[in-house]
Protein backbone atom coordinates (compact mmCIF):
# COMPACT_ATOMS: atom_id res chain seq x y z
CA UNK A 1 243.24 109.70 -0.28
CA UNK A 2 243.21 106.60 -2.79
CA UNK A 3 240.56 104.46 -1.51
CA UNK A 4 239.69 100.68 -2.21
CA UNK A 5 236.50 99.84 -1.83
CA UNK A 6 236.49 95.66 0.63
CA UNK A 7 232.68 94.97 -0.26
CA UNK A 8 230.38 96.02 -2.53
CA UNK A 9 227.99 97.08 -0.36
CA UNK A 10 224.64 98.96 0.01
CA UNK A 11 226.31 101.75 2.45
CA UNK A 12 229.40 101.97 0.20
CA UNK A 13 227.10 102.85 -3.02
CA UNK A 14 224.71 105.27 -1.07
CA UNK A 15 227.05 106.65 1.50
CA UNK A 16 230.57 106.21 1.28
CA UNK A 17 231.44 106.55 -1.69
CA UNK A 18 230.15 110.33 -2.07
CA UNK A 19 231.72 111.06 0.95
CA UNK A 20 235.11 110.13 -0.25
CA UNK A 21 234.76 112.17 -3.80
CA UNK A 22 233.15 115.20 -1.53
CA UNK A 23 236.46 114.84 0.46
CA UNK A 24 238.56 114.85 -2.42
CA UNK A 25 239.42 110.80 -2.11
CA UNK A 26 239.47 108.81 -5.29
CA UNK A 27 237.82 105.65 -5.09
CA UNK A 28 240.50 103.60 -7.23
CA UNK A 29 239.32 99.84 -6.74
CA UNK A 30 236.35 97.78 -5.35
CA UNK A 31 236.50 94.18 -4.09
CA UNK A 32 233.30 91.20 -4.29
CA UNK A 33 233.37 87.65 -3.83
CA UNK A 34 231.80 87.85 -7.52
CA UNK A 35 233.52 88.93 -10.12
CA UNK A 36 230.64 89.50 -12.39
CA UNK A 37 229.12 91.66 -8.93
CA UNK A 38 232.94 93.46 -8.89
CA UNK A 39 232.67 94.64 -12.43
CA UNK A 40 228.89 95.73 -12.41
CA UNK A 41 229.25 97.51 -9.24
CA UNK A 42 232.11 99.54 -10.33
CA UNK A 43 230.95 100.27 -13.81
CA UNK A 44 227.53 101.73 -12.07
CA UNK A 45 229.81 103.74 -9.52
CA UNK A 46 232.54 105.22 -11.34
CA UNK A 47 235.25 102.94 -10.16
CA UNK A 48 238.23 102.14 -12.26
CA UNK A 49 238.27 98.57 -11.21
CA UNK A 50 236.83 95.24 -9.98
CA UNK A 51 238.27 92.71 -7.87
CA UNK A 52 237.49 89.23 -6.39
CA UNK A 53 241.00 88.41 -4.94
CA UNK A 54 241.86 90.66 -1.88
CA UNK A 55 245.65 90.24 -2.34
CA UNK A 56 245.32 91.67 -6.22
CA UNK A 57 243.61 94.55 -4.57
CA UNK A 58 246.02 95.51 -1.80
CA UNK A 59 248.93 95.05 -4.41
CA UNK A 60 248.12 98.33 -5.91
CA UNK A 61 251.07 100.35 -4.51
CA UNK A 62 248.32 103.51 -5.39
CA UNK A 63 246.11 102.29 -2.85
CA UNK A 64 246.46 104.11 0.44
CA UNK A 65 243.30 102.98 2.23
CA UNK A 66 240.53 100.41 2.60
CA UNK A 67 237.12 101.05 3.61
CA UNK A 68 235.63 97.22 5.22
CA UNK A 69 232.23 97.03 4.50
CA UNK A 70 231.61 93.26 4.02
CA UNK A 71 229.67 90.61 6.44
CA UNK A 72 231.18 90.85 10.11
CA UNK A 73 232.47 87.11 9.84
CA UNK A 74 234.96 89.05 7.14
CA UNK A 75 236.43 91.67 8.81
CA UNK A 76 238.89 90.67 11.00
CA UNK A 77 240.57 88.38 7.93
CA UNK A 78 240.37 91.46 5.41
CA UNK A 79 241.66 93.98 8.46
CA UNK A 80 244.48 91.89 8.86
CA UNK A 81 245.42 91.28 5.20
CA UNK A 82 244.70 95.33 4.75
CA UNK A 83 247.11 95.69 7.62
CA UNK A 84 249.57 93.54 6.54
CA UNK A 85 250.41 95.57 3.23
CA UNK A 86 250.35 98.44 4.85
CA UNK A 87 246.80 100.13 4.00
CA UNK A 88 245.01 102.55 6.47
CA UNK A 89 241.65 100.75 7.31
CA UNK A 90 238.24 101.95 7.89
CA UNK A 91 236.07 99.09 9.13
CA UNK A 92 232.04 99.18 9.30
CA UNK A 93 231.17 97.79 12.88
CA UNK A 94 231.14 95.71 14.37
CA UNK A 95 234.84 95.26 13.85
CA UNK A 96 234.79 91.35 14.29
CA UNK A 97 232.48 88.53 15.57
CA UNK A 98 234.89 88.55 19.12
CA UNK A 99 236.07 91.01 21.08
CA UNK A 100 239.25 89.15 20.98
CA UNK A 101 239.95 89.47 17.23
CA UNK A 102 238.70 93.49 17.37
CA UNK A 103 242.12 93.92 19.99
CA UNK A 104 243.74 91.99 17.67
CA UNK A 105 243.29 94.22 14.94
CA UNK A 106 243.89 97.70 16.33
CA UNK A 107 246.65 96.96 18.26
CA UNK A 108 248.46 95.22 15.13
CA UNK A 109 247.51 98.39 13.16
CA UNK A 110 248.92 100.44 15.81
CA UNK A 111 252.08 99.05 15.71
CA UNK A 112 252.54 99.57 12.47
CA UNK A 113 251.82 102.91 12.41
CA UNK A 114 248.70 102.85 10.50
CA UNK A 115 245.26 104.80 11.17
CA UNK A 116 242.57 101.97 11.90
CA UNK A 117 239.04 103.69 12.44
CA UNK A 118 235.80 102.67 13.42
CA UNK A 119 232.65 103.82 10.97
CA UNK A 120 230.21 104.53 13.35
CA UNK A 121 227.94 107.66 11.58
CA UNK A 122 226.10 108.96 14.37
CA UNK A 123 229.09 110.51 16.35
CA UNK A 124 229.36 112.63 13.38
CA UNK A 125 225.67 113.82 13.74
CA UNK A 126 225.35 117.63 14.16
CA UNK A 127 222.28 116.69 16.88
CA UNK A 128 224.52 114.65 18.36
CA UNK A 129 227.51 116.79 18.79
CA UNK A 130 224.95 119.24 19.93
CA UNK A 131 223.70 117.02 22.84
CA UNK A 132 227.56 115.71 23.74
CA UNK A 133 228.03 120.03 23.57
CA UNK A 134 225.00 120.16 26.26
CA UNK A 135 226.36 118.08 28.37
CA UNK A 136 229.60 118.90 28.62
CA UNK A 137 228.59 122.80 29.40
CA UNK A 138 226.97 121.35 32.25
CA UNK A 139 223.07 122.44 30.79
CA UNK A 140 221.72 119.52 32.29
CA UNK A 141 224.13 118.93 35.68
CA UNK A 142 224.98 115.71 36.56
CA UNK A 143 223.55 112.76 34.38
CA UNK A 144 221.32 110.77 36.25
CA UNK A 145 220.06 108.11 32.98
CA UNK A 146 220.06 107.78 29.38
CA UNK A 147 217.05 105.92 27.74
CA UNK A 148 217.64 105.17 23.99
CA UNK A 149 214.74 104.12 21.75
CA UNK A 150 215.98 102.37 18.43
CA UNK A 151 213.69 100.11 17.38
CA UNK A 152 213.10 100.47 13.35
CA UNK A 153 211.80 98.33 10.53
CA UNK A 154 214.73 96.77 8.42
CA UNK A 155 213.74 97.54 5.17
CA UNK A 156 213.85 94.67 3.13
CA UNK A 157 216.94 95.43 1.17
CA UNK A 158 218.97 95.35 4.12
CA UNK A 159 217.43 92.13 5.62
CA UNK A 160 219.19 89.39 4.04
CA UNK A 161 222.05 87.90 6.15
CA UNK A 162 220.89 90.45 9.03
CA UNK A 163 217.79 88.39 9.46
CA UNK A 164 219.15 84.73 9.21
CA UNK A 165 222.57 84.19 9.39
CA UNK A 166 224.38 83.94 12.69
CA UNK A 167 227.75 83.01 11.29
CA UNK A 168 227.85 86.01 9.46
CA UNK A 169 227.19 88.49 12.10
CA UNK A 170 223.26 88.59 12.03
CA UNK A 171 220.88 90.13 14.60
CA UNK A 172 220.08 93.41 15.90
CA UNK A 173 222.40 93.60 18.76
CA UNK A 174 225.61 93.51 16.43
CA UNK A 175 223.72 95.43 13.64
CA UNK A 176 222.24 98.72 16.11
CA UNK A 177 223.49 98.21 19.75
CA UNK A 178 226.65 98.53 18.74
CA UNK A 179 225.65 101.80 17.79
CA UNK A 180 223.34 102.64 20.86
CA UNK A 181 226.66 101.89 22.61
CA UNK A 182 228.90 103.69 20.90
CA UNK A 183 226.38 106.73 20.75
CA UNK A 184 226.07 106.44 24.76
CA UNK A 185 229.54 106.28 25.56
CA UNK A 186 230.36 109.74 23.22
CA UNK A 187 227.85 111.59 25.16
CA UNK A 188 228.57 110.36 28.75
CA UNK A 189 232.49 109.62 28.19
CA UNK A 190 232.44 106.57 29.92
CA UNK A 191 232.15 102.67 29.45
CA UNK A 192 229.32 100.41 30.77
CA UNK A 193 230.23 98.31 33.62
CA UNK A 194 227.98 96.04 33.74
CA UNK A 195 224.43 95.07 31.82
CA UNK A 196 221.19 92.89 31.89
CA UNK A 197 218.97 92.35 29.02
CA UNK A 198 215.83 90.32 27.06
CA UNK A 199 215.93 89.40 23.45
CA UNK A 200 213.24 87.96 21.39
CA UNK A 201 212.01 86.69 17.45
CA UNK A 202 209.49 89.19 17.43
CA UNK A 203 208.57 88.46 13.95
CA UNK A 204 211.83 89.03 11.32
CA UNK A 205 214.39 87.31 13.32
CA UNK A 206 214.93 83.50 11.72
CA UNK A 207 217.68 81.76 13.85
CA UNK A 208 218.82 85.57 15.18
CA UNK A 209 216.90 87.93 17.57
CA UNK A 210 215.25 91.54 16.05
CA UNK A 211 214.63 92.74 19.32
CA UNK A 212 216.24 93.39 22.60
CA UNK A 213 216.37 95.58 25.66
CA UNK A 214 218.64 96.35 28.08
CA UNK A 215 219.90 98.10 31.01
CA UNK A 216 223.51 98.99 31.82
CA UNK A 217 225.61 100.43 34.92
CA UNK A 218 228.06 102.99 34.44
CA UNK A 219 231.14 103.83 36.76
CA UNK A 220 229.15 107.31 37.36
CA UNK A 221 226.25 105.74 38.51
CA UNK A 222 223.99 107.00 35.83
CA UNK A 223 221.91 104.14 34.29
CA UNK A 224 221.26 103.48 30.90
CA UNK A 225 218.25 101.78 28.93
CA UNK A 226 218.46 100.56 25.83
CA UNK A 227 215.20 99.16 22.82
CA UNK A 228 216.75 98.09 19.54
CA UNK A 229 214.79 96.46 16.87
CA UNK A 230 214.09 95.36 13.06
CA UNK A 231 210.31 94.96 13.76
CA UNK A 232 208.53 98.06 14.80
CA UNK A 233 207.14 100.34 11.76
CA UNK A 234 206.25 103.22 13.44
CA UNK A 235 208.20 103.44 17.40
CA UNK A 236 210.37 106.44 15.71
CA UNK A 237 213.63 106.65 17.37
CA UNK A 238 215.57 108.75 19.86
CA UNK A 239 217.51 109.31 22.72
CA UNK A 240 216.57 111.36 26.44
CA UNK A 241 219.49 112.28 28.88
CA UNK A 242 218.23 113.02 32.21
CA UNK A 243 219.93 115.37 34.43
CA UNK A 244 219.87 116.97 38.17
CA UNK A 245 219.33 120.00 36.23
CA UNK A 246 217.50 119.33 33.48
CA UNK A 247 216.80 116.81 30.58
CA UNK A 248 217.65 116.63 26.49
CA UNK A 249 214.72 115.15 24.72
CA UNK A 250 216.03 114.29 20.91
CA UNK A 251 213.76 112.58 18.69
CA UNK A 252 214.68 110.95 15.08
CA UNK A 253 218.02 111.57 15.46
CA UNK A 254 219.22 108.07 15.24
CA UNK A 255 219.42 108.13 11.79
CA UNK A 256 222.24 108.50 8.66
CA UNK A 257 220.10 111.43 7.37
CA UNK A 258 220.76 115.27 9.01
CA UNK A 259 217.63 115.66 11.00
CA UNK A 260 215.75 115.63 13.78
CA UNK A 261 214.62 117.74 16.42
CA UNK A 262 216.37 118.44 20.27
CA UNK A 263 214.91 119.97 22.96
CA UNK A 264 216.30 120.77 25.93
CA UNK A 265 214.00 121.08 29.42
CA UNK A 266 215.35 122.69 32.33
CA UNK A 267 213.80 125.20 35.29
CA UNK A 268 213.76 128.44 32.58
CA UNK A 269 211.41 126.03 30.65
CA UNK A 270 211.63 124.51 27.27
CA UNK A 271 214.06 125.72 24.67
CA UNK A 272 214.60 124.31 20.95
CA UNK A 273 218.00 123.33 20.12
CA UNK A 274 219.35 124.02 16.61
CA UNK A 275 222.68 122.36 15.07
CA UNK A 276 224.48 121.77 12.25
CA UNK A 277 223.14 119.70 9.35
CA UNK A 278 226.24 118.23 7.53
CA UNK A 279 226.35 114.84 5.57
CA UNK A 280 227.70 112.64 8.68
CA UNK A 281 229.54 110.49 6.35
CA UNK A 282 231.62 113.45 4.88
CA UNK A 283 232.43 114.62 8.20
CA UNK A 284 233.79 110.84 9.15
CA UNK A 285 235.70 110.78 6.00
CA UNK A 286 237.21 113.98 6.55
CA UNK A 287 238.43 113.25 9.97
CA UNK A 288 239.93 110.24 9.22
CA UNK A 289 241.66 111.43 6.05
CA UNK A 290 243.04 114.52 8.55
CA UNK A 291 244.22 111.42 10.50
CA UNK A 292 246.61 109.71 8.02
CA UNK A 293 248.37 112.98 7.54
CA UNK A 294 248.87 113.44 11.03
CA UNK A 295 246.34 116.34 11.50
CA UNK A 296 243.63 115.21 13.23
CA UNK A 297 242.13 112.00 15.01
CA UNK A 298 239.14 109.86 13.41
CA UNK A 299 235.91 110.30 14.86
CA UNK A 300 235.14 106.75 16.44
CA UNK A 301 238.86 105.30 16.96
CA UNK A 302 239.85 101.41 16.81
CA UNK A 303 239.45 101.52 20.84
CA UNK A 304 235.75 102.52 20.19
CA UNK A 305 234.89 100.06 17.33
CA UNK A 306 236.37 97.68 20.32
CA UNK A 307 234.21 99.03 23.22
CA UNK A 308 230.88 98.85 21.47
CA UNK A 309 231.32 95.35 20.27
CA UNK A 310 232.04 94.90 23.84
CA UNK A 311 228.55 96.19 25.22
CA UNK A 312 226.59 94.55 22.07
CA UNK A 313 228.60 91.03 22.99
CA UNK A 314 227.48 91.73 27.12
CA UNK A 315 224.00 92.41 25.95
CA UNK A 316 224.07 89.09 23.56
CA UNK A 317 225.25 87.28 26.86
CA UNK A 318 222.89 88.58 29.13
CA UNK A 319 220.18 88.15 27.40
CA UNK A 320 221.32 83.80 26.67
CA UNK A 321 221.67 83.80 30.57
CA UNK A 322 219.24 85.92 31.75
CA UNK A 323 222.06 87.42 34.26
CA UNK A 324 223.99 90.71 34.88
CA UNK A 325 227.25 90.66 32.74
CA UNK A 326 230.21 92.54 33.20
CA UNK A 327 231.66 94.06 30.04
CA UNK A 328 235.04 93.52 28.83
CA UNK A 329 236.51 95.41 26.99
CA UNK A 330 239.66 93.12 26.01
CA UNK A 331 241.89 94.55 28.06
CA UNK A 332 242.51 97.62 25.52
């Protein structure tokens, strides 16, 4: 796979791009809105070359894929042009500031043919395949509620236009519900119907919330609640399923690192839970290079990058109105 690089981003430099060499992908090109940022960032990282004009960049009849990891104002523009010359795309999420424009983009990339993907890391977990593994074997019966705890302090190299900016996508609910959501809905295997929330400036936020909590409805009946944050230094982070036959209690496994620990409660008592430790970002890689030869399906497909903006946008408007939202999901 002959990557190009749309952002010269902090994940790209720490995450990606070792995933695509560990995968056997090249990483031919990289694309800033700075030149000067272009060239240093792909003399540091190995990269043949530097762009500032998208269009030069998806010219290269050697490129075969784009990984999107610019401000969320930019992806639905660069998705489209990355479409339109017929590149693969991998998009960071969320995929786009609307629901709307995130249908918009996998169903155009659909009907071309082309694999469009959604980068969401924790799917790709081994703790959390080994939870979504629990529950499918039926360890814990029927789920009966999910409570997520992901409330973190943004370090302050990632702050930035996450703190402050609105237009480009800032806040916690479009930087780590989307997550929460898309983690919730590839354990349980179902969509939110419906959510309430509260949102706050607790103390990082400047024009954009850092905090929020919510609860959502699913069509089983099981409820869900939800604690993101950029403020709190030492919450930890985690999720619990609850069960009619027992309960999964995983702690610091909302993370891009390999760890954590999973325990899983039921009437024979407590038991430890061990699982795989693979880099997350190789395994997402992987999958979606298996994808574009027709082998495999990527981990978190267009139709998921869609369905957790879809939550994160509900919780946005429920907490603005203070009043139960439905979700929707775009019609896709």
């Amino acid at each position: 796979m002959r990557w190009g690089l749309v952002g010269a981003s902090n994940i790209a430099a720490e995450h990606m791009i070792g995933a695509m060499r560990a995968t056997g992908g090249n990483v031919r090109s990289v694309l800033s809105s700075s030149a000067d940022r272009a060239r240093d960032y792909a003399a540091q990282n190995g990269i043949e070359t530097g762009y500032s004009d998208l269009a030069q960049m998806l010219a290269d009849p050697e490129l075969d894929a784009v990984y999107i990891s610019t401000t969320n104002e930019k992806h639905f523009p660069q998705a489209m042009a990355a479409i339109a010359a017929g590149k693969h795309v991998l998009c960071e999420k969320p995929l786009a500031m609307s629901v709307a424009d995130a249908v918009t983009m996998v169903r155009v990339a659909r009907g071309a043919g082309l694999v469009f993907a959604t980068n969401h890391h924790l799917r790709n977990a081994g703790s959390h395949l080994a939870i979504r593994d629990l529950i499918a074997s039926g360890r814990i019966g029927t789920v009966l509620s999910v409570r997520v705890f992901h409330a973190v302090h943004l370090p302050p190299h990632l702050q930035g236009w996450r703190i402050d900016n609105p237009a480009a996508g800032g806040g916690v609910i479009p930087d780590i519900t989307v997550h929460d959501a898309d983690t919730v809905r590839f354990h349980l295997g179902e969509d939110p119907v419906s959510v309430v929330a509260m949102s706050a400036s607790s103390g990082m936020g400047q024009g954009v919330e850092d905090s929020v909590m919510s609860v959502w409805a699913m069509p089983s009946g099981a409820q869900v609640m939800a604690h993101e944050s950029f403020t709190h230094q030492f919450a930890g982070t985690g999720i619990e399923i609850h069960g009619t036959e027992g309960s999964i209690f995983a702690q610091g496994v909302m993370t891009q690192q390999p760890v954590g620990q999973i325990e899983l409660v039921t009437e024979a008592g407590r038991e430890a839970v061990s699982y795989s430790n693979h880099n997350l970002y190789e395994r997402a890689v992987g999958l979606f290079t298996d994808a574009v030869s027709g082998n495999a399906s990527p981990s978190a497909d267009g139709r998921d990058g869609v369905a957790s903006l879809a939550v994160a946008q509900a919780v946005a408007r429920a907490a603005q109105t203070g009043q139960r939202t439905d979700v929707d999901y775009g019609g896709l």
